[in-house]
Protein backbone atom coordinates (compact mmCIF):
# COMPACT_ATOMS: atom_id res chain seq x y z
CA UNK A 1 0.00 0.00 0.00
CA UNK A 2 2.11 2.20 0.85
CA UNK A 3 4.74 1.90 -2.52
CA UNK A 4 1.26 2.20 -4.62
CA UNK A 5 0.76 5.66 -2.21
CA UNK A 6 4.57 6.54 -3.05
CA UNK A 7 4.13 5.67 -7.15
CA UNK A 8 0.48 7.97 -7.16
CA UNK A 9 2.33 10.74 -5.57
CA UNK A 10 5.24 10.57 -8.04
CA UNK A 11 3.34 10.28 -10.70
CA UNK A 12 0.97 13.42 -9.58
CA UNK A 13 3.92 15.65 -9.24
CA UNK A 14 4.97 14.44 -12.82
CA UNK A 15 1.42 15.85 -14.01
CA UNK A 16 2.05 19.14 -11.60
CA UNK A 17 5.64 19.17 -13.65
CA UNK A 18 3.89 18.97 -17.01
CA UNK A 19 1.03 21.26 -16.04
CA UNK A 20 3.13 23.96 -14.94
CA UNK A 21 5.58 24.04 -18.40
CA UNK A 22 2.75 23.58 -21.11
CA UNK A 23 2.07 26.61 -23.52
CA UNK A 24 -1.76 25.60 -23.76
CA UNK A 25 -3.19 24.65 -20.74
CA UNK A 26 -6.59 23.52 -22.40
CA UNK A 27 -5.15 20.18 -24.75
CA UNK A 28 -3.76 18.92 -20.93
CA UNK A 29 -6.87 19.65 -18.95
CA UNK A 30 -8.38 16.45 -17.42
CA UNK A 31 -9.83 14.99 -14.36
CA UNK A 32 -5.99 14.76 -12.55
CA UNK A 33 -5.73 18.49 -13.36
CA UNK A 34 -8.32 19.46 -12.57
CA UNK A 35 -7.88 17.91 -9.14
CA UNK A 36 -4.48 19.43 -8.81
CA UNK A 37 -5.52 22.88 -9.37
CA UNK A 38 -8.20 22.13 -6.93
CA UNK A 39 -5.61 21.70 -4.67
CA UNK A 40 -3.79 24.61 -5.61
CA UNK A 41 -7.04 26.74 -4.85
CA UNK A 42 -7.08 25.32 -1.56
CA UNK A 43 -10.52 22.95 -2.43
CA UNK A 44 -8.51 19.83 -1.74
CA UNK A 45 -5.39 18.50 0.65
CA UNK A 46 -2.80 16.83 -1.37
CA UNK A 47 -4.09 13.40 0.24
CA UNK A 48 -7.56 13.88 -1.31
CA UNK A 49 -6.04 14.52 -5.00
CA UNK A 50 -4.02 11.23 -4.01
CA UNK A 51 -6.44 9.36 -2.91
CA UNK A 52 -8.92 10.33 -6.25
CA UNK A 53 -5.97 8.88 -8.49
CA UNK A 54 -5.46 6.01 -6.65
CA UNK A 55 -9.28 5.21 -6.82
CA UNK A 56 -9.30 6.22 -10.42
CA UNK A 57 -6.68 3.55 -11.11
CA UNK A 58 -7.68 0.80 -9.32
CA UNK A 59 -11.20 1.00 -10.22
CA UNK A 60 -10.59 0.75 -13.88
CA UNK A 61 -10.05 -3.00 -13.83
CA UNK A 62 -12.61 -3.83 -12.07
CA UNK A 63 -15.40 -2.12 -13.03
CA UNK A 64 -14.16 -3.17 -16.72
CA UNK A 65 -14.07 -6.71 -15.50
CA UNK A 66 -17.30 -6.68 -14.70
CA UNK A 67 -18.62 -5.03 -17.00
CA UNK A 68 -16.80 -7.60 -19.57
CA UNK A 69 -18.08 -10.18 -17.48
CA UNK A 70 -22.03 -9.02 -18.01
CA UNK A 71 -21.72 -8.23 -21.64
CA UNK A 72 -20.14 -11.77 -22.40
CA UNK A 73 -23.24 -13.11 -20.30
CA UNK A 74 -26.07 -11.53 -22.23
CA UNK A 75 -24.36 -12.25 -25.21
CA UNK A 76 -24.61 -15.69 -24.28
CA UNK A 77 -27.96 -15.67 -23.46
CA UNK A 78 -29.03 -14.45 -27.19
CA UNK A 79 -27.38 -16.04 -29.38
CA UNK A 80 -29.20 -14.01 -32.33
CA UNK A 81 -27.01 -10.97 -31.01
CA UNK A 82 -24.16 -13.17 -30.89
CA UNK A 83 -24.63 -13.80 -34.85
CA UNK A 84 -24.99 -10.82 -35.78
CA UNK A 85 -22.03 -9.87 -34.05
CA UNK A 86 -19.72 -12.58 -35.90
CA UNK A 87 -21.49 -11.55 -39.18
CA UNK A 88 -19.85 -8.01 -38.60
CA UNK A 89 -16.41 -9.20 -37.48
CA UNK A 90 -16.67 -10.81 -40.31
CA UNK A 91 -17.04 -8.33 -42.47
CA UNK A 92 -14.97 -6.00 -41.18
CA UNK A 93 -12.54 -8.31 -40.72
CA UNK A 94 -13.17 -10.44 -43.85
CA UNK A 95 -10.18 -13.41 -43.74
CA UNK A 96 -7.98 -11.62 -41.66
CA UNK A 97 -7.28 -13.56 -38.42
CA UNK A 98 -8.20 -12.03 -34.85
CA UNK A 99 -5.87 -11.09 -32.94
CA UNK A 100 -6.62 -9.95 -28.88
């Protein structure tokens, strides 16, 4: 826990780094910025804007695993969809071979 504190922190002062030496500030605003100028206003403590990331990228897999895991389900459960789906690889794909 605590090297996964140590590797969000580093990698939010990377973004401060970066935010600080851009020319346009608009083509690197998202939610991480945004947090750390929250900070800078005084909205947040440097814990909350680490604790945000961290939950931002830890949640990721999971919620995408599930997600993943629900979609393969109903899939499975009409297999009309399913056909139509391999209809459209196929065509897009035509005899190239899948690749993950």
């Amino acid at each position: 826990s605590k090297d996964l504190k140590g590797a969000m922190e580093i990698l939010i002062e990377q973004k401060r780094q970066k935010l600080s030496s851009v020319e346009k500030l608009d083509e690197h605003m998202d939610f991480a910025s945004q947090l750390i100028f929250a900070q800078n206003r005084g909205d947040l403590t440097a814990e909350n804007v680490n604790q945000c990331v961290l939950e931002m990228m830890i949640a990721a897999p999971d919620t995408l695993s599930v997600t993943l895991f629900f979609m393969l389900i109903l899939i499975a459960e009409h297999p009309t969809v399913e056909e139509e789906m391999m209809k459209e690889i196929e065509t897009v794909m035509g005899k190239q071979e899948l690749q993950s």
